[in-house]
Protein backbone atom coordinates (compact mmCIF):
# COMPACT_ATOMS: atom_id res chain seq x y z
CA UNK A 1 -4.63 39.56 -20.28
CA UNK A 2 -5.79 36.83 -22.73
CA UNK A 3 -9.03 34.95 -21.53
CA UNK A 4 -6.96 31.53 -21.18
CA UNK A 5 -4.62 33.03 -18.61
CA UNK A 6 -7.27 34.90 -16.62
CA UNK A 7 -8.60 31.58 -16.49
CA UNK A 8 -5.42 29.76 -15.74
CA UNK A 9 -5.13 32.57 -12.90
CA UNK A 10 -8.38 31.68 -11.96
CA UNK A 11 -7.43 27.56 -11.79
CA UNK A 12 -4.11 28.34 -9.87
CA UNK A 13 -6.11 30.59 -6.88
CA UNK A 14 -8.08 27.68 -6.59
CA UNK A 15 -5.70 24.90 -6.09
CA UNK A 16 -4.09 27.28 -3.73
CA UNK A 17 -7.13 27.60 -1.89
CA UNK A 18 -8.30 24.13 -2.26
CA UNK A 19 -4.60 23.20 -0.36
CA UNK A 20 -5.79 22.52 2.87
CA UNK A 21 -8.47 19.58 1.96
CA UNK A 22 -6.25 18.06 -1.33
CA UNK A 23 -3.69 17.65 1.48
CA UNK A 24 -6.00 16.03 4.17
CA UNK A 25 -7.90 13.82 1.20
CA UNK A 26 -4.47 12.43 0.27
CA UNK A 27 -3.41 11.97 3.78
CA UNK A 28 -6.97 9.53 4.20
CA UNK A 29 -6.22 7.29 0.99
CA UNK A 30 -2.17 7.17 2.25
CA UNK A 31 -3.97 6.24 5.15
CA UNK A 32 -5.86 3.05 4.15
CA UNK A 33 -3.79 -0.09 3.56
CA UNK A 34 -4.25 -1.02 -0.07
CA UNK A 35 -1.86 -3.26 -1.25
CA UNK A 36 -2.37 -5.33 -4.35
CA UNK A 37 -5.66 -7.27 -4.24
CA UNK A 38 -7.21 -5.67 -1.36
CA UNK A 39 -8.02 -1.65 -2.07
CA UNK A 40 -11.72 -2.20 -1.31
CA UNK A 41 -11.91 0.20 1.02
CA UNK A 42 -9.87 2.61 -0.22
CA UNK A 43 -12.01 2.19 -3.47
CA UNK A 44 -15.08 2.92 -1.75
CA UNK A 45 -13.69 6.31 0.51
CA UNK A 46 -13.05 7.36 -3.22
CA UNK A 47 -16.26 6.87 -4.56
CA UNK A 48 -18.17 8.33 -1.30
CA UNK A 49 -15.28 11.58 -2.04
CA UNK A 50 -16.33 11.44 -5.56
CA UNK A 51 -19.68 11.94 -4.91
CA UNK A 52 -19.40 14.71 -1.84
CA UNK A 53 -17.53 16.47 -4.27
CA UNK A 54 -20.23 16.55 -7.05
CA UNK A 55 -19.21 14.41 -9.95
CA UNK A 56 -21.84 13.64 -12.10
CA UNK A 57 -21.26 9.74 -12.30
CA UNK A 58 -19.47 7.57 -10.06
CA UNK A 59 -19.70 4.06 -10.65
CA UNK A 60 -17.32 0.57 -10.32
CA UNK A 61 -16.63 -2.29 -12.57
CA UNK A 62 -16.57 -5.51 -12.16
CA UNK A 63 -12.52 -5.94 -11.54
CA UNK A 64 -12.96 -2.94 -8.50
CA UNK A 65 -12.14 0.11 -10.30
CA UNK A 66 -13.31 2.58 -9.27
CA UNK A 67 -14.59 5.81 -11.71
CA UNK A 68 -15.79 9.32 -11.30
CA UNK A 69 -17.60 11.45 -14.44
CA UNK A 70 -17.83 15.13 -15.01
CA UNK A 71 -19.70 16.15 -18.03
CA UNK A 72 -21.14 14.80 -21.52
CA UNK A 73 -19.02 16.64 -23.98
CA UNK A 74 -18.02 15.44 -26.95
CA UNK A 75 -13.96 14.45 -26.40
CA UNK A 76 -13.63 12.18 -23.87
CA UNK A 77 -10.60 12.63 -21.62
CA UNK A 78 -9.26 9.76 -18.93
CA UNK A 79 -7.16 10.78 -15.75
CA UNK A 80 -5.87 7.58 -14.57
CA UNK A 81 -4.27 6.77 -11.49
CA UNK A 82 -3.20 3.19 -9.66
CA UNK A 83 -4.38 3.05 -6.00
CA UNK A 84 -2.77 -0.11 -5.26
CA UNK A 85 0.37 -0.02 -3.50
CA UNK A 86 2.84 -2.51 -2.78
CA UNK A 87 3.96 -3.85 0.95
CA UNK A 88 5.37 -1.52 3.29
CA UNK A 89 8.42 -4.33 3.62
CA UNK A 90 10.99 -4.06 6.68
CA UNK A 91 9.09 -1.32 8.87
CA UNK A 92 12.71 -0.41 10.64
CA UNK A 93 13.40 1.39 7.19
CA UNK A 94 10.57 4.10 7.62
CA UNK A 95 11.27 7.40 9.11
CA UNK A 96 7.80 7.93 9.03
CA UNK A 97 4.60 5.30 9.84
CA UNK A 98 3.95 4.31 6.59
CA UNK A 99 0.76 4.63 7.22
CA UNK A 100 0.76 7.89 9.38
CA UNK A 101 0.71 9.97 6.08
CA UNK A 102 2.62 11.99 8.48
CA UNK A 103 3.44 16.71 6.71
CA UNK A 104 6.63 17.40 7.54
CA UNK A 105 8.51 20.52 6.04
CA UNK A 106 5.81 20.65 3.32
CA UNK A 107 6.40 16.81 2.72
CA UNK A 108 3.72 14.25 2.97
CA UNK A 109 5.25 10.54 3.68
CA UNK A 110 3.31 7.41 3.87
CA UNK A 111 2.77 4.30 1.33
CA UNK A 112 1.71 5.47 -2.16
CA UNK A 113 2.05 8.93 -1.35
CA UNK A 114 4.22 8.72 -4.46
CA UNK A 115 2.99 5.97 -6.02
CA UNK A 116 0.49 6.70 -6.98
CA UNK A 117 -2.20 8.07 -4.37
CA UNK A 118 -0.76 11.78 -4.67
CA UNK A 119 -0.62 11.71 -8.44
CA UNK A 120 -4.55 10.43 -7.79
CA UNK A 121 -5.12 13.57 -5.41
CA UNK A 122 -4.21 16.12 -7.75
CA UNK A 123 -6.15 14.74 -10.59
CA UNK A 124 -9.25 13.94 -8.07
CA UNK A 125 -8.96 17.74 -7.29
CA UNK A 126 -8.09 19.03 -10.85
CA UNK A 127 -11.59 17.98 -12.04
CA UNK A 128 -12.68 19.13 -8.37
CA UNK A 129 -11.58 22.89 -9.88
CA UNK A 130 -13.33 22.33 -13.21
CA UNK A 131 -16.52 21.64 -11.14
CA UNK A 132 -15.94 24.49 -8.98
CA UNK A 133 -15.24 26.77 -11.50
CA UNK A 134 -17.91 26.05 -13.93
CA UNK A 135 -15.70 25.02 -16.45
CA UNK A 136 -16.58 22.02 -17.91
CA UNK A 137 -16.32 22.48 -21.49
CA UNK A 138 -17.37 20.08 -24.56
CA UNK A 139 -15.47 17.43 -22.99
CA UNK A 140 -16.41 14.18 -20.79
CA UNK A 141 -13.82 13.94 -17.85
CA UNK A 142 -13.17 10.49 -16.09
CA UNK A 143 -10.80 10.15 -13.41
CA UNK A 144 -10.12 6.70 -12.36
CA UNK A 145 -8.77 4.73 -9.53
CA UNK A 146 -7.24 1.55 -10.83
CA UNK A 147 -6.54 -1.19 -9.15
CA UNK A 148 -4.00 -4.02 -9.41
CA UNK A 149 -1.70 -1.95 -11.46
CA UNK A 150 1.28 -2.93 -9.22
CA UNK A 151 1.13 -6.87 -10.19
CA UNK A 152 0.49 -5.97 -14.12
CA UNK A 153 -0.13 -2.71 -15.62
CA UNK A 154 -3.04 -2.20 -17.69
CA UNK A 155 -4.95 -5.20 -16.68
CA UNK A 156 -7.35 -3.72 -14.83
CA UNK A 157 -8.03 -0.89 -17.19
CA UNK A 158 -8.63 -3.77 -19.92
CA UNK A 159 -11.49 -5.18 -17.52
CA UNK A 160 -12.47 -1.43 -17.15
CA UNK A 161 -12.43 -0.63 -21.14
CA UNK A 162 -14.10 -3.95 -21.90
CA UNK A 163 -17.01 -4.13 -19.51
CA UNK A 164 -18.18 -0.51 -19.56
CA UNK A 165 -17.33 0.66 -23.36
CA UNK A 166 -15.44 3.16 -22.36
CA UNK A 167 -13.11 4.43 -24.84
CA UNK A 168 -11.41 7.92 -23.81
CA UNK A 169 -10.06 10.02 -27.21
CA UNK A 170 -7.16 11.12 -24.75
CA UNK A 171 -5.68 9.49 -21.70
CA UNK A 172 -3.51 11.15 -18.91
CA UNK A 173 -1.48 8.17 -16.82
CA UNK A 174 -1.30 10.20 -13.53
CA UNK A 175 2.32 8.84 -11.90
CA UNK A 176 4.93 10.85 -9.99
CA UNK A 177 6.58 12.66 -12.90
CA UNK A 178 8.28 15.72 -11.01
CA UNK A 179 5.71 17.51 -12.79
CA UNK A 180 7.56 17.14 -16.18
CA UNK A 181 5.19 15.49 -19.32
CA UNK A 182 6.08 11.99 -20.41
CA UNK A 183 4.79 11.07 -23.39
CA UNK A 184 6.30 7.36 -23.37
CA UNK A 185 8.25 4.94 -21.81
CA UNK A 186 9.89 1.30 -22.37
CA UNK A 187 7.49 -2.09 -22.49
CA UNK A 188 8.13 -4.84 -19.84
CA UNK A 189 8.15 -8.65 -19.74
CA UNK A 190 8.55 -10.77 -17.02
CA UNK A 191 9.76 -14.44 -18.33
CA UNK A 192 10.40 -17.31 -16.25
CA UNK A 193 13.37 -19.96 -16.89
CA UNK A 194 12.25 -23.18 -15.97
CA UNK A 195 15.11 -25.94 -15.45
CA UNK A 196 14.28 -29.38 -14.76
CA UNK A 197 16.16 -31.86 -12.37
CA UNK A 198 16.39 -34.95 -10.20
CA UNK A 199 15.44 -34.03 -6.14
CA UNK A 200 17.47 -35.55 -3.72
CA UNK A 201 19.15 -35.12 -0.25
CA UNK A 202 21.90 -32.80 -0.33
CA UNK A 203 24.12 -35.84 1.40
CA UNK A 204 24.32 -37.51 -1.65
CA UNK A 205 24.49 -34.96 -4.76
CA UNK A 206 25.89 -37.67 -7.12
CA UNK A 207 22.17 -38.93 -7.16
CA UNK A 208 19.95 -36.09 -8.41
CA UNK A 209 20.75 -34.05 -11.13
CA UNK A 210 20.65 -30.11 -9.84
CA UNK A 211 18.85 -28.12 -11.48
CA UNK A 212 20.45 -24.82 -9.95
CA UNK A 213 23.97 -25.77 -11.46
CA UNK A 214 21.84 -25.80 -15.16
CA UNK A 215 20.90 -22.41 -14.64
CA UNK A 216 24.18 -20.99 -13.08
CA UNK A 217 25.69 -20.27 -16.91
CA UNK A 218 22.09 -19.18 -18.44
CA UNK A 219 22.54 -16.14 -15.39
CA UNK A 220 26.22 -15.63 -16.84
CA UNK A 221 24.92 -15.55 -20.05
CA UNK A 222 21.84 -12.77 -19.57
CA UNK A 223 24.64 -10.73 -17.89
CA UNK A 224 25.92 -10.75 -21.12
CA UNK A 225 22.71 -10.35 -23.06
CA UNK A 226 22.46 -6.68 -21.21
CA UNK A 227 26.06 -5.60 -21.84
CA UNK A 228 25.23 -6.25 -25.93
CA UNK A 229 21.87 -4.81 -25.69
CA UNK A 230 23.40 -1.55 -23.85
CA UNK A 231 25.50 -1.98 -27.06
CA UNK A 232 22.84 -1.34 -29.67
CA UNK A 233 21.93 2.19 -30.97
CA UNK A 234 18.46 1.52 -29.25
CA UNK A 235 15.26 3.59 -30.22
CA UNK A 236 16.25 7.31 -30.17
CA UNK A 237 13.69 8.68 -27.97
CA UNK A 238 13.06 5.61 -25.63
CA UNK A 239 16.40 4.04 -25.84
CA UNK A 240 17.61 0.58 -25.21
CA UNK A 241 16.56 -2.28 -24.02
CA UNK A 242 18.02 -3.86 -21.07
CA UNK A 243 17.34 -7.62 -19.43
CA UNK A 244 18.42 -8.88 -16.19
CA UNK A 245 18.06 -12.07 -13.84
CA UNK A 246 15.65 -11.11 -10.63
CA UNK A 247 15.43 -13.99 -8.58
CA UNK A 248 16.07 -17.59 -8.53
CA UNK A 249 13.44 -19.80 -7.47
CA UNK A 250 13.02 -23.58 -6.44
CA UNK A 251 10.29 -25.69 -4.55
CA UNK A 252 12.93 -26.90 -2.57
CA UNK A 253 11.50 -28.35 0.69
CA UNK A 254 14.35 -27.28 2.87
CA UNK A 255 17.85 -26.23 2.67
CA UNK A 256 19.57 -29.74 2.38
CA UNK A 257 17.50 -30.61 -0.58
CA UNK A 258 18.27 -30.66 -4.38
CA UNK A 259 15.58 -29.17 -5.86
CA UNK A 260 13.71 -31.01 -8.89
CA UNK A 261 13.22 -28.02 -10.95
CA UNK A 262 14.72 -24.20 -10.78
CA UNK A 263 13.23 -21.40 -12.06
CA UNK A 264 15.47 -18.04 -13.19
CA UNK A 265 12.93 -14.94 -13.27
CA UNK A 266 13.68 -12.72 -16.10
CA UNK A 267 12.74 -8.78 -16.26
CA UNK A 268 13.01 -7.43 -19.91
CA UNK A 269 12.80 -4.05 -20.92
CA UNK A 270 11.35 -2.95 -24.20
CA UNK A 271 12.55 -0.70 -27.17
CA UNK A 272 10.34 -0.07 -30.06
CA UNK A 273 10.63 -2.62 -32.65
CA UNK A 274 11.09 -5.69 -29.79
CA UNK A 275 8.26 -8.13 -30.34
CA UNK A 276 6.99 -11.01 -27.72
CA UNK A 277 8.32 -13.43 -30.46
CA UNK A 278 11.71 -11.47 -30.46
CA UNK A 279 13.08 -11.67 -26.31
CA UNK A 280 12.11 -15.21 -26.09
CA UNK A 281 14.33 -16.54 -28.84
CA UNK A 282 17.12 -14.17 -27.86
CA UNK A 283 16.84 -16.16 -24.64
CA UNK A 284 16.15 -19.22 -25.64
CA UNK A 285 19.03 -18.92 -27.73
CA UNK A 286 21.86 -18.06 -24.77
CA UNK A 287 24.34 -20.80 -24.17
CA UNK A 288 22.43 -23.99 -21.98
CA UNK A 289 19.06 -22.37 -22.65
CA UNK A 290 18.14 -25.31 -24.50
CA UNK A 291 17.32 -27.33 -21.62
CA UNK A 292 15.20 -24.86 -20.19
CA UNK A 293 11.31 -24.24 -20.66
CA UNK A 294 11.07 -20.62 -21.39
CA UNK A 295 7.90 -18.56 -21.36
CA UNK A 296 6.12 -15.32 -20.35
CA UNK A 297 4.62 -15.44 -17.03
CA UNK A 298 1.08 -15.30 -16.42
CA UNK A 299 -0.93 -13.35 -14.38
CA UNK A 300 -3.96 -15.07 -12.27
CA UNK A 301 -4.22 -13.58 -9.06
CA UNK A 302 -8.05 -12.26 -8.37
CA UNK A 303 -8.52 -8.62 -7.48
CA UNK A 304 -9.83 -7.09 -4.69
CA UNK A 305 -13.58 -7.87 -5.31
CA UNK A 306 -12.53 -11.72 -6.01
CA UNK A 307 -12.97 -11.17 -10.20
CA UNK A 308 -9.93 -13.02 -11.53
CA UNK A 309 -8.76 -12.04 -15.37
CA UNK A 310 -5.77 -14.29 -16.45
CA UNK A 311 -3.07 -12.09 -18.86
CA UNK A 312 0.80 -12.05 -19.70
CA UNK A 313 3.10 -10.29 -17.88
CA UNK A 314 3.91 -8.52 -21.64
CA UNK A 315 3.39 -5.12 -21.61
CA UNK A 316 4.63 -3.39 -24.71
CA UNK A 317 6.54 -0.05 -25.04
CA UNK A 318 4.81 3.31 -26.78
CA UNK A 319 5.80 7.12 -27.89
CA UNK A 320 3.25 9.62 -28.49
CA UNK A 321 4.93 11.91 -31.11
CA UNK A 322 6.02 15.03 -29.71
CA UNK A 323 4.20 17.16 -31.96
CA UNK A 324 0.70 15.02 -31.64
CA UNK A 325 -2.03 17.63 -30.10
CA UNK A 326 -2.25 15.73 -26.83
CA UNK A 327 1.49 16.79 -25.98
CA UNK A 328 0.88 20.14 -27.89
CA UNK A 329 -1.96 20.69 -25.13
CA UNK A 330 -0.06 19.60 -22.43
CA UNK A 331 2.43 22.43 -23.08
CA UNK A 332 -0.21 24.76 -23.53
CA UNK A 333 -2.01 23.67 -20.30
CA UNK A 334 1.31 24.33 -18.75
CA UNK A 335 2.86 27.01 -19.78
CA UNK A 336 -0.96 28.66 -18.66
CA UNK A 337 -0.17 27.45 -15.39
CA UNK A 338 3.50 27.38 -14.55
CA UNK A 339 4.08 30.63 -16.92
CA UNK A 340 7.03 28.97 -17.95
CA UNK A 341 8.43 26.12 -20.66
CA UNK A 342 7.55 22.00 -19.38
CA UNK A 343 10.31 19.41 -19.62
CA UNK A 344 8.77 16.62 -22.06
CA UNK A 345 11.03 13.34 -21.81
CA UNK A 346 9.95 10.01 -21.01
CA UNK A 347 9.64 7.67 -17.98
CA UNK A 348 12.25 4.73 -16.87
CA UNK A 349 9.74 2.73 -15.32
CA UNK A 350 6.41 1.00 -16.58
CA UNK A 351 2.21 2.60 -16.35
CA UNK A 352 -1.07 1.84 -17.54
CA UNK A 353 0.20 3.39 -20.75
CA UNK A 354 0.96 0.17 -21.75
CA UNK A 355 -2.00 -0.93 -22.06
CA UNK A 356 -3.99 2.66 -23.15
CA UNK A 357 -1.42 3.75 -26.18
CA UNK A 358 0.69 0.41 -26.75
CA UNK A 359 -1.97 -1.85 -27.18
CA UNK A 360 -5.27 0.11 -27.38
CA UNK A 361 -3.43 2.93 -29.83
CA UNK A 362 -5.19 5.74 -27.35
CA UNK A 363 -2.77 8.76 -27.57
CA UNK A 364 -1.73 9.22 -24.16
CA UNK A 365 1.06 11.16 -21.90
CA UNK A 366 1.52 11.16 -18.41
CA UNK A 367 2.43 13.50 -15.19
CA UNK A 368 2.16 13.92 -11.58
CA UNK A 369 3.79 15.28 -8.46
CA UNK A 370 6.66 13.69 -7.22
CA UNK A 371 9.80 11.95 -7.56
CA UNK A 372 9.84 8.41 -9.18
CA UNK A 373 12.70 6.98 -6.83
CA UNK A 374 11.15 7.88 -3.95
CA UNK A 375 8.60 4.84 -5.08
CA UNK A 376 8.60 1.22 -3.56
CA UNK A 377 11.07 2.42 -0.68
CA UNK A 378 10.57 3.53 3.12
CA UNK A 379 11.20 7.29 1.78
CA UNK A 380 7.91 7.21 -0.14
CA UNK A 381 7.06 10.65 -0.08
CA UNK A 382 5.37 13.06 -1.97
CA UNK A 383 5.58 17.44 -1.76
CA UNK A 384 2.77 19.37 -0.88
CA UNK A 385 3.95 21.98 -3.48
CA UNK A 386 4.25 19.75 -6.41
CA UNK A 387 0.37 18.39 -5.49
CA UNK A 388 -1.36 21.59 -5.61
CA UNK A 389 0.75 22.49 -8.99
CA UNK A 390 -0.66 19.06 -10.59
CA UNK A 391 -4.00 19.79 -9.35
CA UNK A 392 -3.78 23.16 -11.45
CA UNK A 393 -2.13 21.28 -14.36
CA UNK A 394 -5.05 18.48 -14.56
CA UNK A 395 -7.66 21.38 -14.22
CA UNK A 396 -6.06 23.25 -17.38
CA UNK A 397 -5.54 20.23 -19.81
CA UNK A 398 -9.22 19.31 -20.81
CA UNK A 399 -9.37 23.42 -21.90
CA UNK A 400 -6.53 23.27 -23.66
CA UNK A 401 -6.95 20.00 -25.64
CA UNK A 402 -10.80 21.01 -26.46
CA UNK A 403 -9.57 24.75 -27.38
CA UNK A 404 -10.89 26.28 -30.53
């Protein structure tokens, strides 16, 4: 037996031993309430965790991060994983107490379970198994609990990168993957449609000018927009782009009032070679867009320790190349592990990566346990199974990208 699998054996008894407390330490953080803006405490259970378990650093930034250090080596390696979640919404939904974190049938349920606090267990415990096993190589391991990921991805690690100078050679975006490797994914904008108008009571329409009927064809017309972009040949790893209308909103003060002004909320999904320049004039160029104000929104709200950092909602798409050593070494880490070949593909929806490989150029892939479309709804779930297998996986990547 080759030294690499005895130790890969070695990794995978532990995660199955370690089962019992990576189960109970997700079921505390599924516990706390931590919606966008206000995962203070769950931030601080992590960093007392952080330090029971024997990290060698554990520190938080300014925006509320919060970060965990194993070793000085020379590559330096980033686990990252969102601890915000968004609302638990209409609580009839839920099978389970969203915040019960409630094991049934091998199943944890409970708000972020999927997204993203059990993708944050198993990494939490795969440097847990490097420390336990004395393997920390000539590597630096950070694992990181990011906040406000959930209102604009990457923002908070920007804060994070900036203030500390912390500049990881290789990143891992821990996010319910199925426990397949992504190595990319689609960008995101979010671009609001402003319409002006006159307001007036709705008993006399033939005084105002409504804003709402201005935007009615612009909706037709990005309808459209999607059906030609699902047209084009598209980028042949991450595919097309798509766009659609989200939401129409007015500061209408009640129901029988013409609004003065309408708003059309845009979500646009990047290929590679779409620019910020390129999706606003394709919209600003639909039939009756001319009379609209169209930009990018912004993002002001403050995080959880009151720091506010303004940024667009722009996040741009990014492919690691299949054969860069960052995948290479995620196969290797799990084929070690799994003793059999990983699915490499890419993700639908939008991570951190934006901000780590498409605008900081870090190479970075991503994976976690459990199943994307479980996220955001009242099934949010997460299997005990897949947990313990990422916890193995995370333990067995720093080896196999610092291998010589």
């Amino acid at each position: 037996m080759s030294s690499s699998q005895d130790t890969a054996d070695r990794i995978n008894a532990a995660a199955a031993r370690l089962e019992p407390e990576l189960v109970e330490f997700t079921r505390e953080i599924v516990k706390i309430p931590s919606v966008t803006g206000s995962e203070g405490e769950v931030v601080n259970h992590i960093a007392r965790r952080m330090r029971g378990a024997g990290f060698d650093r554990v520190f938080q930034d300014r925006m509320g991060n919060v970060v965990g250090q194993l070793g000085t080596g020379r590559t330096k390696v980033l686990f990252d994983a969102h601890v915000d979640t968004v609302e638990p919404g209409d609580l009839s939904a839920w099978t389970h107490d969203p915040y019960k974190a409630e094991v049934e049938d091998g199943v944890l349920y409970g708000r972020g379970a999927c997204d993203d606090k059990g993708p944050f267990a198993a990494a939490f415990y795969g440097a847990r198994i490097i420390k336990e096993l004395g393997l920390e190589g000539d590597f630096t391991l950070y694992v990181s609990g990011s906040v406000g990921e959930e209102n604009g991805e990457g923002v908070a690690l920007a804060s994070l990168f900036e203030e500390t100078g912390l500049e990881p050679d290789a990143v891992v975006v821990a996010e319910s993957s199925s426990l397949t490797i992504r190595r990319g994914h689609r960008g995101r904008a979010l671009i609001g449609m402003r319409f002006g108008g006159r307001a007036v009571h709705a008993s006399t329409p033939e005084q105002g000018i409504n804003p709402i009927y201005k935007a009615a064809p612009v909706i037709k017309a990005i309808e459209q927009l999607n059906r030609e972009l699902s047209a084009r040949a598209g980028d042949p790893f991450l595919g097309r782009g798509s766009v659609v209308a989200t939401r129409l909103l007015s500061p209408a003060p009640s129901f029988n009032t013409i609004p003065g002004e309408a708003t059309v909320m845009v979500d646009r999904r990047l290929t590679i070679g779409e620019t910020r320049e390129s999706i606003l004039s394709e919209l600003r160029s639909l039939p009756g867009a001319g009379e609209a104000a169209v930009e990018i929104i912004r993002l002001n709200e403050p995080s959880h320790t009151g720091l506010v950092r303004e940024a667009e909602e722009f996040f741009p798409p990014w492919a690691l190349p299949a054969e860069h050593p960052l995948v290479v070494a995620g196969v290797q880490a799990y084929r070690r592990v799994f003793r059999s070949e990983p699915t490499v593909e890419r993700w639908d929806f939008s991570t951190n990566g934006t901000y780590t490989m498409g605008i900081r150029g870090i190479p970075t892939i991503g994976f976690g346990p459990g199943d994307g479309r479980y996220a955001h709804t009242a099934l949010d779930q997460v299997s005990v199974t897949e947990l313990v297998r990422a916890a193995a996986f995370f333990a067995a990547l720093p080896l196999a990208l610092t291998a010589k």
